[in-house]
C-alpha atoms as a PDB file:
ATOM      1  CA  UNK A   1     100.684  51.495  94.697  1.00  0.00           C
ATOM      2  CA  UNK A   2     103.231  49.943  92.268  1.00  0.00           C
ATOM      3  CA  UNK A   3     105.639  52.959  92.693  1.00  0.00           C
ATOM      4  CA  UNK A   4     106.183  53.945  89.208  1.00  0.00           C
ATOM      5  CA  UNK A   5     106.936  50.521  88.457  1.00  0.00           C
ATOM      6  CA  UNK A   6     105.400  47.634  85.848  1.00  0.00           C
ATOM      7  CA  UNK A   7     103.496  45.290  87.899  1.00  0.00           C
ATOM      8  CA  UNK A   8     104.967  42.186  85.327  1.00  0.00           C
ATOM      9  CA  UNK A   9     108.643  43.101  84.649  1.00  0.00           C
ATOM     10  CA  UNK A  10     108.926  45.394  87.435  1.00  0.00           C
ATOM     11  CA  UNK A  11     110.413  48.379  85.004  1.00  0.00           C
ATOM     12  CA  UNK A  12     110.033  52.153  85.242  1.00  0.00           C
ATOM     13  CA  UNK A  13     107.364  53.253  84.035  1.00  0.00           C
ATOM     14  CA  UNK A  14     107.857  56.406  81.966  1.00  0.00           C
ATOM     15  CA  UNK A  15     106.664  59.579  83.309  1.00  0.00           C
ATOM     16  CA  UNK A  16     105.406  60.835  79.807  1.00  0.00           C
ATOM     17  CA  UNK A  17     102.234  58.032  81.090  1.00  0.00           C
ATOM     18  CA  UNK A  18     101.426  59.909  83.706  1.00  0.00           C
ATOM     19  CA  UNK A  19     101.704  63.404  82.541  1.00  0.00           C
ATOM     20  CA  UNK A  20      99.159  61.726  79.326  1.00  0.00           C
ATOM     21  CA  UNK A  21      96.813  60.675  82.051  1.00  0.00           C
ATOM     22  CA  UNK A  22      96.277  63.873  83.999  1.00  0.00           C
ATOM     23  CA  UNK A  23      96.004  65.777  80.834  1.00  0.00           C
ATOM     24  CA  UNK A  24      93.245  63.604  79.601  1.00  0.00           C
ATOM     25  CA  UNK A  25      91.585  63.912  83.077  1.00  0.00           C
ATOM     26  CA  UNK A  26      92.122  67.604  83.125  1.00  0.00           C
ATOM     27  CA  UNK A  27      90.274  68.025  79.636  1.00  0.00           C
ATOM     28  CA  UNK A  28      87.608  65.493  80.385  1.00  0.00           C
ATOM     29  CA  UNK A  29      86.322  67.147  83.427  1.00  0.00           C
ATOM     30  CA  UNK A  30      87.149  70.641  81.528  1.00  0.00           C
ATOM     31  CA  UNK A  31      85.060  69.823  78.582  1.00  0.00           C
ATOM     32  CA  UNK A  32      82.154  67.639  80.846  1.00  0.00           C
ATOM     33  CA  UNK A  33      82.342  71.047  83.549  1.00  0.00           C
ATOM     34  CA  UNK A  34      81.143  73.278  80.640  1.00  0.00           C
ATOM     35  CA  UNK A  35      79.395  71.472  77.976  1.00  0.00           C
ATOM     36  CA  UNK A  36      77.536  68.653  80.330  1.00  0.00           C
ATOM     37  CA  UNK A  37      76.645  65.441  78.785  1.00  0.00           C
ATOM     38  CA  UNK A  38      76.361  66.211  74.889  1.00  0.00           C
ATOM     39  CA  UNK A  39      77.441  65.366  71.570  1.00  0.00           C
ATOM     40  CA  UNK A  40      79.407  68.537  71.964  1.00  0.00           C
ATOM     41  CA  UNK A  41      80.961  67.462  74.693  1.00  0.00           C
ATOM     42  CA  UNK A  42      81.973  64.029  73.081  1.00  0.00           C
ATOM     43  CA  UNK A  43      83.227  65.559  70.051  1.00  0.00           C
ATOM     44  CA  UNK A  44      85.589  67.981  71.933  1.00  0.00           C
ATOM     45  CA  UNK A  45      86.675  65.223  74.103  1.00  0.00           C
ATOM     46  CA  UNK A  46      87.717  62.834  70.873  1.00  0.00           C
ATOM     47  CA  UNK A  47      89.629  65.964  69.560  1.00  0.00           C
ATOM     48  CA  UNK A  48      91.217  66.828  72.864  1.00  0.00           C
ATOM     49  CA  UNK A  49      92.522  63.457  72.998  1.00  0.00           C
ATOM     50  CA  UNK A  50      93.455  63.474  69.165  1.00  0.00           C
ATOM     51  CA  UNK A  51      95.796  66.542  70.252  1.00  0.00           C
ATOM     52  CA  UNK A  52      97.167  65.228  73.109  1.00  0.00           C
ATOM     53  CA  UNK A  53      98.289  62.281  71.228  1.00  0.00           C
ATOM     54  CA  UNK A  54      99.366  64.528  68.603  1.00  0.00           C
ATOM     55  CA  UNK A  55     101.194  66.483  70.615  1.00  0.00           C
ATOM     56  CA  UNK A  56     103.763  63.810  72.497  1.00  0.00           C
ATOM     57  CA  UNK A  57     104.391  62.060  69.139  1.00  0.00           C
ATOM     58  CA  UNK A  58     105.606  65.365  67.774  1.00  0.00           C
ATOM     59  CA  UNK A  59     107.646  66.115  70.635  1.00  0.00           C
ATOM     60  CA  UNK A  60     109.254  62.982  70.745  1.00  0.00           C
ATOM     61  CA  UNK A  61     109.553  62.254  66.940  1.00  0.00           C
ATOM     62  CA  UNK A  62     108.901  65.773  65.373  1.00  0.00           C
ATOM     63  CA  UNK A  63     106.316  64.332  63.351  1.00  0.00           C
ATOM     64  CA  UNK A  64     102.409  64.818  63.204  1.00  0.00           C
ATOM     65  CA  UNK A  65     100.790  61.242  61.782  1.00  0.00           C
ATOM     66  CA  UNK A  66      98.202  61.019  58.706  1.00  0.00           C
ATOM     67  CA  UNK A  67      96.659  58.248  60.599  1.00  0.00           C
ATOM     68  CA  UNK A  68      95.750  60.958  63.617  1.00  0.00           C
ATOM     69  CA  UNK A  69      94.955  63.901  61.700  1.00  0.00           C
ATOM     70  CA  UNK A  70      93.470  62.769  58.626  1.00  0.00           C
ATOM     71  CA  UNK A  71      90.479  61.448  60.784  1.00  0.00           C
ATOM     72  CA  UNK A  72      90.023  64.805  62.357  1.00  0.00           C
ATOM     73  CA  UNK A  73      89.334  66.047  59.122  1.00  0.00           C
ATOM     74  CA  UNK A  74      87.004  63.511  58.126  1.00  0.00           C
ATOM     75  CA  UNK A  75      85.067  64.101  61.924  1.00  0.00           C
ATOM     76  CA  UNK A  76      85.546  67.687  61.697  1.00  0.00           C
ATOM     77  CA  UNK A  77      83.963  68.273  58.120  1.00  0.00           C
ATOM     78  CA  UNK A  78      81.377  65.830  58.726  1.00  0.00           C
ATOM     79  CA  UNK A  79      80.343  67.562  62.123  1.00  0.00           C
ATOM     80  CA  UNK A  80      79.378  70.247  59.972  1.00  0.00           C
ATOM     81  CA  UNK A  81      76.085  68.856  58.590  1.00  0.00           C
ATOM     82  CA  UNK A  82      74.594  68.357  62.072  1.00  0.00           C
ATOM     83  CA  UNK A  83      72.613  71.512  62.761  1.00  0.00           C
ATOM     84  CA  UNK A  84      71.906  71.143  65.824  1.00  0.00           C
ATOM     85  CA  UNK A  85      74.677  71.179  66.970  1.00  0.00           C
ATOM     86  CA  UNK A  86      76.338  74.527  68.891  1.00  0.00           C
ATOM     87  CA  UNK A  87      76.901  76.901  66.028  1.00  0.00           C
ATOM     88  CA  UNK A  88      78.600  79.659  68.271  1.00  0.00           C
ATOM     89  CA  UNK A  89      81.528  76.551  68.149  1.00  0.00           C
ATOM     90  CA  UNK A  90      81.158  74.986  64.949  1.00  0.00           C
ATOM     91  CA  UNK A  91      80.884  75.992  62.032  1.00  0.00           C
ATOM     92  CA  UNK A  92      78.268  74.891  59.117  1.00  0.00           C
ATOM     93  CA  UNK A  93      79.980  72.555  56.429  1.00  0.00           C
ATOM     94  CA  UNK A  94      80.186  75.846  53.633  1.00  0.00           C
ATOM     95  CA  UNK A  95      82.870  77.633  56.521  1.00  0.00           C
ATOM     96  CA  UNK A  96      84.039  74.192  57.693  1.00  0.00           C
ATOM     97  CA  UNK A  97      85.273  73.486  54.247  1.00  0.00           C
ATOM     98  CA  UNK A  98      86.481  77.011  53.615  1.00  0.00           C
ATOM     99  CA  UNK A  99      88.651  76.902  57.047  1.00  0.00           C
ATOM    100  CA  UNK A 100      90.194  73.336  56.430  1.00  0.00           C
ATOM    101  CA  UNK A 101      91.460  75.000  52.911  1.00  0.00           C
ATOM    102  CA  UNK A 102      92.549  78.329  54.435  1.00  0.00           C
ATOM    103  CA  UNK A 103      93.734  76.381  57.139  1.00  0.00           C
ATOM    104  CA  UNK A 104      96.021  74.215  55.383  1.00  0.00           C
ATOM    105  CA  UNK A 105      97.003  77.262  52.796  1.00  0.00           C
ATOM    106  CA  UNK A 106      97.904  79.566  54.626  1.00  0.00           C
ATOM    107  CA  UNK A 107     100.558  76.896  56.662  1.00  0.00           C
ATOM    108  CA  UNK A 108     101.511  75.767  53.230  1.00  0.00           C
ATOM    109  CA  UNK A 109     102.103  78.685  52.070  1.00  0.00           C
ATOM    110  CA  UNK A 110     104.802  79.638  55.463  1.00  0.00           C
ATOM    111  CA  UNK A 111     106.012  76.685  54.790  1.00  0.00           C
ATOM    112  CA  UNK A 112     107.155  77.056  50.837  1.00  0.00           C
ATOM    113  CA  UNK A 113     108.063  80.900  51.298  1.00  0.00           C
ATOM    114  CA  UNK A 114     110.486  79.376  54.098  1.00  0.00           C
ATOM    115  CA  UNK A 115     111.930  77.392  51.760  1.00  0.00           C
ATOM    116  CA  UNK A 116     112.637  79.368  49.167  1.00  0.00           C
ATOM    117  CA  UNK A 117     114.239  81.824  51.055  1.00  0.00           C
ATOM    118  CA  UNK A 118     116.373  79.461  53.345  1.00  0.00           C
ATOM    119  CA  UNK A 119     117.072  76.883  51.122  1.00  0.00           C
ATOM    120  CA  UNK A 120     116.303  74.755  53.840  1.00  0.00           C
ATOM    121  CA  UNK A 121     112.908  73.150  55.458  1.00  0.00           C
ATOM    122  CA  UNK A 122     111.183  74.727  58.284  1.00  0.00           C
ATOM    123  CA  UNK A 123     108.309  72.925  59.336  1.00  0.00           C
ATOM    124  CA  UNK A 124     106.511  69.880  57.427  1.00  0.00           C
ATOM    125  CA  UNK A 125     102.921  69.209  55.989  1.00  0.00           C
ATOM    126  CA  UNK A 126     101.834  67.702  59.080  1.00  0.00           C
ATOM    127  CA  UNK A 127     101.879  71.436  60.578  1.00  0.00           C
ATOM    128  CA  UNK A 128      99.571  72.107  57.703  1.00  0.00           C
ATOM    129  CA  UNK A 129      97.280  69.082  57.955  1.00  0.00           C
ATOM    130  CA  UNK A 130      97.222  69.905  61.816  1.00  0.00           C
ATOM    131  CA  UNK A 131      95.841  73.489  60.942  1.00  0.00           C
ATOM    132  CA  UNK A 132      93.361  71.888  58.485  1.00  0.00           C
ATOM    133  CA  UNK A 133      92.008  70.405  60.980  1.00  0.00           C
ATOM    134  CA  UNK A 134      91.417  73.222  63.336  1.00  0.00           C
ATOM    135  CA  UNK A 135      89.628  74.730  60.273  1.00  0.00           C
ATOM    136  CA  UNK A 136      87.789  71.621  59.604  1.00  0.00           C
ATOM    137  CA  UNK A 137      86.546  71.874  63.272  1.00  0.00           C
ATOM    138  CA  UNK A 138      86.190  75.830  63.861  1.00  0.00           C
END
């Protein structure tokens, strides 16, 4: 209805917006279509739109923010003491903390191997936070 346009000052609006909105609609209905109504469901939805986030700030400024991943850990170790929650997803706190430090090693690791043999930087820690996370949550 506003044709891409701010309805104030009338600028573009950025197509980045949009593509941010149908991705979070996409994942919503993904997540609701299998998991129905459940704390499940909610905690896949926060860390679907953690990752899109993630995802556009690192393509735009090739960095992955503390603030953003940091509280994924925190959510996805502390997940881990609910047991009734799906354990074919997640994972009891003993793995949960055992794949945030593999997760984060084994990234770390890539990434100081790089640099020794390059001389040069390949990827940064927030790669290696990111992947923390993902072992944090799975």
């Amino acid at each position: 209805m506003l044709r891409g346009k701010c309805r104030n000052c009338k600028k573009s609006i950025n197509l980045q917006y949009l593509i941010v909105e149908l991705l979070s609609i996409f994942s919503f209905v993904t997540i609701y279509h299998f998991f129905g109504l459940t704390v499940t469901s909610l905690l896949l939805l926060i860390l679907s739109i953690f990752f899109i986030i993630i995802f556009f700030i690192d393509l735009k400024h090739y960095i992955i923010p503390n603030e953003l991943t940091f509280p994924l850990m925190a959510i996805g170790f502390a997940k881990s003491f609910d047991p009734n929650l799906n354990q074919t997803i997640f994972p009891n706190y003993i793995n949960s903390l055992l794949g945030g430090f593999f997760g984060y090693s084994i990234i770390w690791l890539i990434i100081f191997f790089y640099k020794k043999v390059r001389n040069k930087e390949g990827m940064g820690l927030g790669d290696a936070k990111l992947m923390a996370v993902v072992g944090f949550w799975f």
